[in-house]
C-alpha atoms as a PDB file:
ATOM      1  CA  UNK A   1      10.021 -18.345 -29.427  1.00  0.00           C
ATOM      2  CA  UNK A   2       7.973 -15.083 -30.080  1.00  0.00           C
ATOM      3  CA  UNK A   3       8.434 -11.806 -30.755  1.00  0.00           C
ATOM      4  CA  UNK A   4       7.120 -10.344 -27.305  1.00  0.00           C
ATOM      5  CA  UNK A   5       6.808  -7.144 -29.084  1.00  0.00           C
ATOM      6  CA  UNK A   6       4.761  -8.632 -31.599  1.00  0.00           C
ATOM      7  CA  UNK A   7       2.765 -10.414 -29.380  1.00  0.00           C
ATOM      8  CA  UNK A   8       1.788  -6.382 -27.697  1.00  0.00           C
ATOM      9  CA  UNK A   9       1.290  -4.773 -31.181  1.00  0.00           C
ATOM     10  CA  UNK A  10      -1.476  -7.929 -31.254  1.00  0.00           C
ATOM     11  CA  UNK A  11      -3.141  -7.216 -28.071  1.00  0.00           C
ATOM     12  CA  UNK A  12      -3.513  -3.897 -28.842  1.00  0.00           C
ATOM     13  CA  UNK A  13      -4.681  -3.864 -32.428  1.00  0.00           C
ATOM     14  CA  UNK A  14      -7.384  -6.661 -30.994  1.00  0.00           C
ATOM     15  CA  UNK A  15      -8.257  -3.834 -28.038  1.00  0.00           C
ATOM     16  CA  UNK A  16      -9.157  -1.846 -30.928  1.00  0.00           C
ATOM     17  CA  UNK A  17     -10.763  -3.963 -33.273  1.00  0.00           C
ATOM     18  CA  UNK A  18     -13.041  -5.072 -30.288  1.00  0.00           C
ATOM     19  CA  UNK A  19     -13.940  -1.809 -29.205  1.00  0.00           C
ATOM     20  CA  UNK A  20     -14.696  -0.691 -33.035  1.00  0.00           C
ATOM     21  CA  UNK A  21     -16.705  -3.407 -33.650  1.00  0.00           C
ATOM     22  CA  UNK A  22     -18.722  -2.903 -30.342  1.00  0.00           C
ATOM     23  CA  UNK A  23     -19.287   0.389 -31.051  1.00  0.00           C
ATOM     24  CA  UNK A  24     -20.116   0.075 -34.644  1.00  0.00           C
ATOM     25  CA  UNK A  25     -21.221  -3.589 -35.732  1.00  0.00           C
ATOM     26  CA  UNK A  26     -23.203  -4.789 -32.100  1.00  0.00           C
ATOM     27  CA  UNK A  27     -26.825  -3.676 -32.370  1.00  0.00           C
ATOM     28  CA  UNK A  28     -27.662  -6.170 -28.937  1.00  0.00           C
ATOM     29  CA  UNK A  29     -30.109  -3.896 -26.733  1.00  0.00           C
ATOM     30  CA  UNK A  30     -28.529  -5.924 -23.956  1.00  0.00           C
ATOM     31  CA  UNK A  31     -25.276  -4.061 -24.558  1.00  0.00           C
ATOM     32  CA  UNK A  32     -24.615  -1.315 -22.168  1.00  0.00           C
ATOM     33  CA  UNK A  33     -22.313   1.492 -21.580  1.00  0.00           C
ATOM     34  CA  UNK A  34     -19.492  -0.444 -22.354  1.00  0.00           C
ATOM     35  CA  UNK A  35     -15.507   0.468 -22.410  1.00  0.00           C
ATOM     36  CA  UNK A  36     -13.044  -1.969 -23.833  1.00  0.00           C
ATOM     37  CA  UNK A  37      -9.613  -1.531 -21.203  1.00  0.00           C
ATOM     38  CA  UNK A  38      -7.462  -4.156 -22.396  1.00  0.00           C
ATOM     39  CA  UNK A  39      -6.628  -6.859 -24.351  1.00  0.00           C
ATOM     40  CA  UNK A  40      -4.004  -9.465 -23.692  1.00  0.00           C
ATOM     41  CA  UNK A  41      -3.358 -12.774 -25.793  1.00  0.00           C
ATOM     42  CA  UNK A  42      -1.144 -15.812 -25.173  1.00  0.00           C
ATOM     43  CA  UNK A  43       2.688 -15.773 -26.791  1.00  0.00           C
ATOM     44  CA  UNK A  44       1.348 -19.009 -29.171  1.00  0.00           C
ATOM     45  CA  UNK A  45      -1.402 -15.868 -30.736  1.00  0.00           C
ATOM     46  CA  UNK A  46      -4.297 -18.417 -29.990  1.00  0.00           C
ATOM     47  CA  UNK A  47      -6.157 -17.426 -26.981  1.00  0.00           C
ATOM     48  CA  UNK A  48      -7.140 -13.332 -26.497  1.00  0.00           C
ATOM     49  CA  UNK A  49      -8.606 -12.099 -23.240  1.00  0.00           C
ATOM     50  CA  UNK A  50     -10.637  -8.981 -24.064  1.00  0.00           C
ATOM     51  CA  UNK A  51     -10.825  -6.846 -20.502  1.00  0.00           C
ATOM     52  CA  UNK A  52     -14.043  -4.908 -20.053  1.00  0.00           C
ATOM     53  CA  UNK A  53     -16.071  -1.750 -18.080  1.00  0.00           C
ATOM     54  CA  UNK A  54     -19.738  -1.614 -17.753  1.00  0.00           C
ATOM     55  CA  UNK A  55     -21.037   1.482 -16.402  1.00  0.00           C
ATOM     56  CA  UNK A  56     -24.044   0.367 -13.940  1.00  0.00           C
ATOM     57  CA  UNK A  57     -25.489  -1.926 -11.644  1.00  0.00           C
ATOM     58  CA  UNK A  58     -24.971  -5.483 -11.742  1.00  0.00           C
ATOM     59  CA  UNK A  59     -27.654  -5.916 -13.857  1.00  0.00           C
ATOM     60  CA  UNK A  60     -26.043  -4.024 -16.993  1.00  0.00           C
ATOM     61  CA  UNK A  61     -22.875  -5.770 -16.216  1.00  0.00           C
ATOM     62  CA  UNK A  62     -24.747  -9.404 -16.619  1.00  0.00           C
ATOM     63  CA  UNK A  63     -26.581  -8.123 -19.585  1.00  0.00           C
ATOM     64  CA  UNK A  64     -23.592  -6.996 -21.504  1.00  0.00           C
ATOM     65  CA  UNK A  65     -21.942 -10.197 -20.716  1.00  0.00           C
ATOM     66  CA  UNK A  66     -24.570 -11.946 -21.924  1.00  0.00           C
ATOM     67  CA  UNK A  67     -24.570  -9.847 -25.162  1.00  0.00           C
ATOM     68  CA  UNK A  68     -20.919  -9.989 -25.692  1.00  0.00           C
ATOM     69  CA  UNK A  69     -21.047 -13.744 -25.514  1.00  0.00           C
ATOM     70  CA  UNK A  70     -23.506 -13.959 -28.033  1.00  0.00           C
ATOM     71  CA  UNK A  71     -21.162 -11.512 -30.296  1.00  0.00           C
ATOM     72  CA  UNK A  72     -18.227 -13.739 -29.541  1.00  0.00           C
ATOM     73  CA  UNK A  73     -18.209 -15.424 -32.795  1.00  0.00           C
ATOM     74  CA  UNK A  74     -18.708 -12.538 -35.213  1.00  0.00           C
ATOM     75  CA  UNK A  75     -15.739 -10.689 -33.262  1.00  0.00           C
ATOM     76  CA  UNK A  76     -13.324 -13.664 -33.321  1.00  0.00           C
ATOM     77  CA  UNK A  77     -13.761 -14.126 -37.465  1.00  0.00           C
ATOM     78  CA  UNK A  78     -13.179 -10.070 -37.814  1.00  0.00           C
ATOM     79  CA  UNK A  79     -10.522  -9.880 -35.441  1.00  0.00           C
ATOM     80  CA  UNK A  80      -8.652 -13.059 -36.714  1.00  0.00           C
ATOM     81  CA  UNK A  81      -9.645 -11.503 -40.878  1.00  0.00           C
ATOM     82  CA  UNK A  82      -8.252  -8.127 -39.797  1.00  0.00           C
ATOM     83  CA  UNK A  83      -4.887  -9.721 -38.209  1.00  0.00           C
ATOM     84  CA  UNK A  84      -4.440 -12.119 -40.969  1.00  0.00           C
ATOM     85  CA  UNK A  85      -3.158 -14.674 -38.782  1.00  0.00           C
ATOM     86  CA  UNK A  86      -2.878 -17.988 -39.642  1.00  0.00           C
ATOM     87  CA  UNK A  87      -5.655 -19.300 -36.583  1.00  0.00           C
ATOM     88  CA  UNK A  88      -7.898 -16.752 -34.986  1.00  0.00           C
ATOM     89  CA  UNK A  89      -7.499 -16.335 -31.490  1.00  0.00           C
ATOM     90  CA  UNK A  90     -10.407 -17.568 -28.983  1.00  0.00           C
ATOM     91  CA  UNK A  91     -12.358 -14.527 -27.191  1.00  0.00           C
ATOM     92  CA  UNK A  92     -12.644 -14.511 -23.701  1.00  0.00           C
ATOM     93  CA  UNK A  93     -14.335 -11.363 -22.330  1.00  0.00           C
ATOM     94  CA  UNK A  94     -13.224 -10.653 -18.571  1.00  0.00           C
ATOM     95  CA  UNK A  95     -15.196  -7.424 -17.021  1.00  0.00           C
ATOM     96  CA  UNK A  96     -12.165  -5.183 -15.759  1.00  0.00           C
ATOM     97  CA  UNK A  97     -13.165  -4.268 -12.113  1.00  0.00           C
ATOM     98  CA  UNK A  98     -10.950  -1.489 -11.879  1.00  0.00           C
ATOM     99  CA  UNK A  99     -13.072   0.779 -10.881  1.00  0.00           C
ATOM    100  CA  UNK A 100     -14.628  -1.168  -7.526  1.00  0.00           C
ATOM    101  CA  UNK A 101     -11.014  -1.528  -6.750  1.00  0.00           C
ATOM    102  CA  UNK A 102     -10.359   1.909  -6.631  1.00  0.00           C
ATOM    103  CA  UNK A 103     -13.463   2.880  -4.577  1.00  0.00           C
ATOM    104  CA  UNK A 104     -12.337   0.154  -2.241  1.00  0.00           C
ATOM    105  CA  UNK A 105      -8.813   1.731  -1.411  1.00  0.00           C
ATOM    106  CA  UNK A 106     -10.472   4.970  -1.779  1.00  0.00           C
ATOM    107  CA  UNK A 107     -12.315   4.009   1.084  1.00  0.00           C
ATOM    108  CA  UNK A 108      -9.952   1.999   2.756  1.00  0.00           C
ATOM    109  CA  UNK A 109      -7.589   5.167   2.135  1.00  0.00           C
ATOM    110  CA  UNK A 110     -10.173   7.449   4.055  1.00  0.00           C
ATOM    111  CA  UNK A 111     -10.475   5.220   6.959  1.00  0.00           C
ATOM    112  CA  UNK A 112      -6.617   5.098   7.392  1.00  0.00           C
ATOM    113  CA  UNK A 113      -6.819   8.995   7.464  1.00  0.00           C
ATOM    114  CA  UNK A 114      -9.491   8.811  10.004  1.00  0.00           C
ATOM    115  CA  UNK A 115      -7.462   7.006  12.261  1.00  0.00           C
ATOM    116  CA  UNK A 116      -4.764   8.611  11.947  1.00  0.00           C
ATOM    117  CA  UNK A 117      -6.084  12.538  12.666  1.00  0.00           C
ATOM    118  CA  UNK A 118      -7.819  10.376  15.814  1.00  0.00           C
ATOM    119  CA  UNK A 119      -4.207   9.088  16.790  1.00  0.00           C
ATOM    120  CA  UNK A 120      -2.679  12.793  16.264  1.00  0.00           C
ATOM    121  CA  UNK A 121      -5.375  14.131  18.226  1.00  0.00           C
ATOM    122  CA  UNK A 122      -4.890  11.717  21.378  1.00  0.00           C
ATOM    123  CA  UNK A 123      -0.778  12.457  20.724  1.00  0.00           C
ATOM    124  CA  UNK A 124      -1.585  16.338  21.729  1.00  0.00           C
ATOM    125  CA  UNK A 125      -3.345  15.583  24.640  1.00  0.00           C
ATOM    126  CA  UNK A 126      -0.757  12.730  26.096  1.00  0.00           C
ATOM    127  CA  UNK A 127       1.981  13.652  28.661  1.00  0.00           C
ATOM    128  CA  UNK A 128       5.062  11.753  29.293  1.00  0.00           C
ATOM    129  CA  UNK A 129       5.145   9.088  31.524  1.00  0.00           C
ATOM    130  CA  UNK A 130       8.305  10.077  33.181  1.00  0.00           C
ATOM    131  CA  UNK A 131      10.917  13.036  31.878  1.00  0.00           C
ATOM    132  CA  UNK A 132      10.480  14.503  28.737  1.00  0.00           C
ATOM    133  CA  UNK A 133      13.913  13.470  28.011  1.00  0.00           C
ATOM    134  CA  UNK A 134      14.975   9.712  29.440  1.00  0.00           C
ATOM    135  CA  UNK A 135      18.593   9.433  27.875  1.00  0.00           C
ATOM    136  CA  UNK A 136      21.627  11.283  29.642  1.00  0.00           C
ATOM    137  CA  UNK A 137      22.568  14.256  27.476  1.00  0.00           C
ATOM    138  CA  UNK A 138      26.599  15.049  27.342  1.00  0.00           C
ATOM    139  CA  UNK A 139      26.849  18.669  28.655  1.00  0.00           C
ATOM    140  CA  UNK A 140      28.600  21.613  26.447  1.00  0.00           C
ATOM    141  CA  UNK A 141      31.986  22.026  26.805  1.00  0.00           C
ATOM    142  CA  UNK A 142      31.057  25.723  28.840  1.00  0.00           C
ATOM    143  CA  UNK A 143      29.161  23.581  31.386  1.00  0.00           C
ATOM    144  CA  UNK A 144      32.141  20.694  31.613  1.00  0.00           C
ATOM    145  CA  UNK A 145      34.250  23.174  32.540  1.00  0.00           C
ATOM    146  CA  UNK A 146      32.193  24.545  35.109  1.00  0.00           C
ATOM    147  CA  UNK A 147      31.452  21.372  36.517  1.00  0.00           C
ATOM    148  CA  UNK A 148      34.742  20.445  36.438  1.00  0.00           C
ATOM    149  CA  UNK A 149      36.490  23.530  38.321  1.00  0.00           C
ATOM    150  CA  UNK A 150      33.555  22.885  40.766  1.00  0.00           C
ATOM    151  CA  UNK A 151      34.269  19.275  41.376  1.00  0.00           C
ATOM    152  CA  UNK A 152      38.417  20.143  42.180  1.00  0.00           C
ATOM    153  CA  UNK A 153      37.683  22.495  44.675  1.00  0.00           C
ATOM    154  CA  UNK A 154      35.179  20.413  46.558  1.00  0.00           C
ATOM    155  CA  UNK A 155      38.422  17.331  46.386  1.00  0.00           C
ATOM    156  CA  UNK A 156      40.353  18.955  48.724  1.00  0.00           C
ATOM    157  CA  UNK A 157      38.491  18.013  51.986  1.00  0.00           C
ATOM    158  CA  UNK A 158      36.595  15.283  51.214  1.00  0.00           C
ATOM    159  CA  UNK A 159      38.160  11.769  52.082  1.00  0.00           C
ATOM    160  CA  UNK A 160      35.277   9.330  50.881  1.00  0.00           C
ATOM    161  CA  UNK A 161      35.373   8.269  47.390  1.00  0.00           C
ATOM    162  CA  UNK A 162      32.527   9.222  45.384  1.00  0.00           C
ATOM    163  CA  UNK A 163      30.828   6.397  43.447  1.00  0.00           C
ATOM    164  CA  UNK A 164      32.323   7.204  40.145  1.00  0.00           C
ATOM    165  CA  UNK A 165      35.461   7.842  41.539  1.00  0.00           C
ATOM    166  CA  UNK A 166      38.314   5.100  41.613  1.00  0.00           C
ATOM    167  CA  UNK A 167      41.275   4.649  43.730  1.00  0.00           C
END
């Protein structure tokens, strides 16, 4: 088994090798605006997936993939010198689309808010179909007795049983 610890403090010194060497070594006019997010690798240390931003259009995204592809074995032979590991892990390079996620459920997000200041707005207008309050409320104990010392009084002549009443 590995050290799952071990395995992180590899991921992230490959994050930053990557994004060194990107930034420093790459010359590749292809290369874009680019922004290395993450870096995970396999518990076995042989496979690395390098996660990726582009800022631009699709264009600059298929042109830095392009130019990271042809990079890919320059990277792997620093990055598996600089661990001084035994094999050096594969690079895959996966572009991280965080941040079209994000505008999505921004949007999505909005839309709910829309609907719901539409639904608040049609709640303020609405009446109720019947009273406003449909379930029997228990009197105070001021009004039972009231009701109450009403009710014995009114006993005395009357000879038909109510419908609550039982005899």
């Amino acid at each position: 088994m590995t050290d799952q610890a071990k395995v992180r403090r590899h991921a992230e010194r490959i994050r930053e090798l990557v994004a060194s060497l990107v930034r420093s070594q790459i010359k590749d006019p292809r290369l874009g605006m680019i922004t290395i997010t993450d870096a995970r690798i396999t518990a076995d240390l042989r496979d690395a997936t390098v996660f990726y931003t582009v800022l631009g259009d699709a264009a600059a995204q298929a042109s830095t993939a392009a130019a990271l592809e042809s990079a890919k074995g320059m990277l792997r032979s620093t990055v598996g010198k600089a661990l001084g590991l035994r094999h050096s892990p594969t690079l895959t390079f996966v572009l991280d689309d965080v941040q079209d996620q994000v505008k999505h459920i921004d949007d999505l997000l909005a839309a709910a808010r829309t609907a719901d200041a539409e639904v608040q707005r049609l709640a303020a207008q609405a009446s109720y179909a019947g009273e406003a309050q449909p379930y029997r409320v228990e009197e105070d104990d001021e009004d039972a007795d009231d009701a109450s010392a009403e009710d014995e009084g009114d006993d005395e002549g009357d000879d038909e049983p109510r419908a609550g009443d039982r005899r």
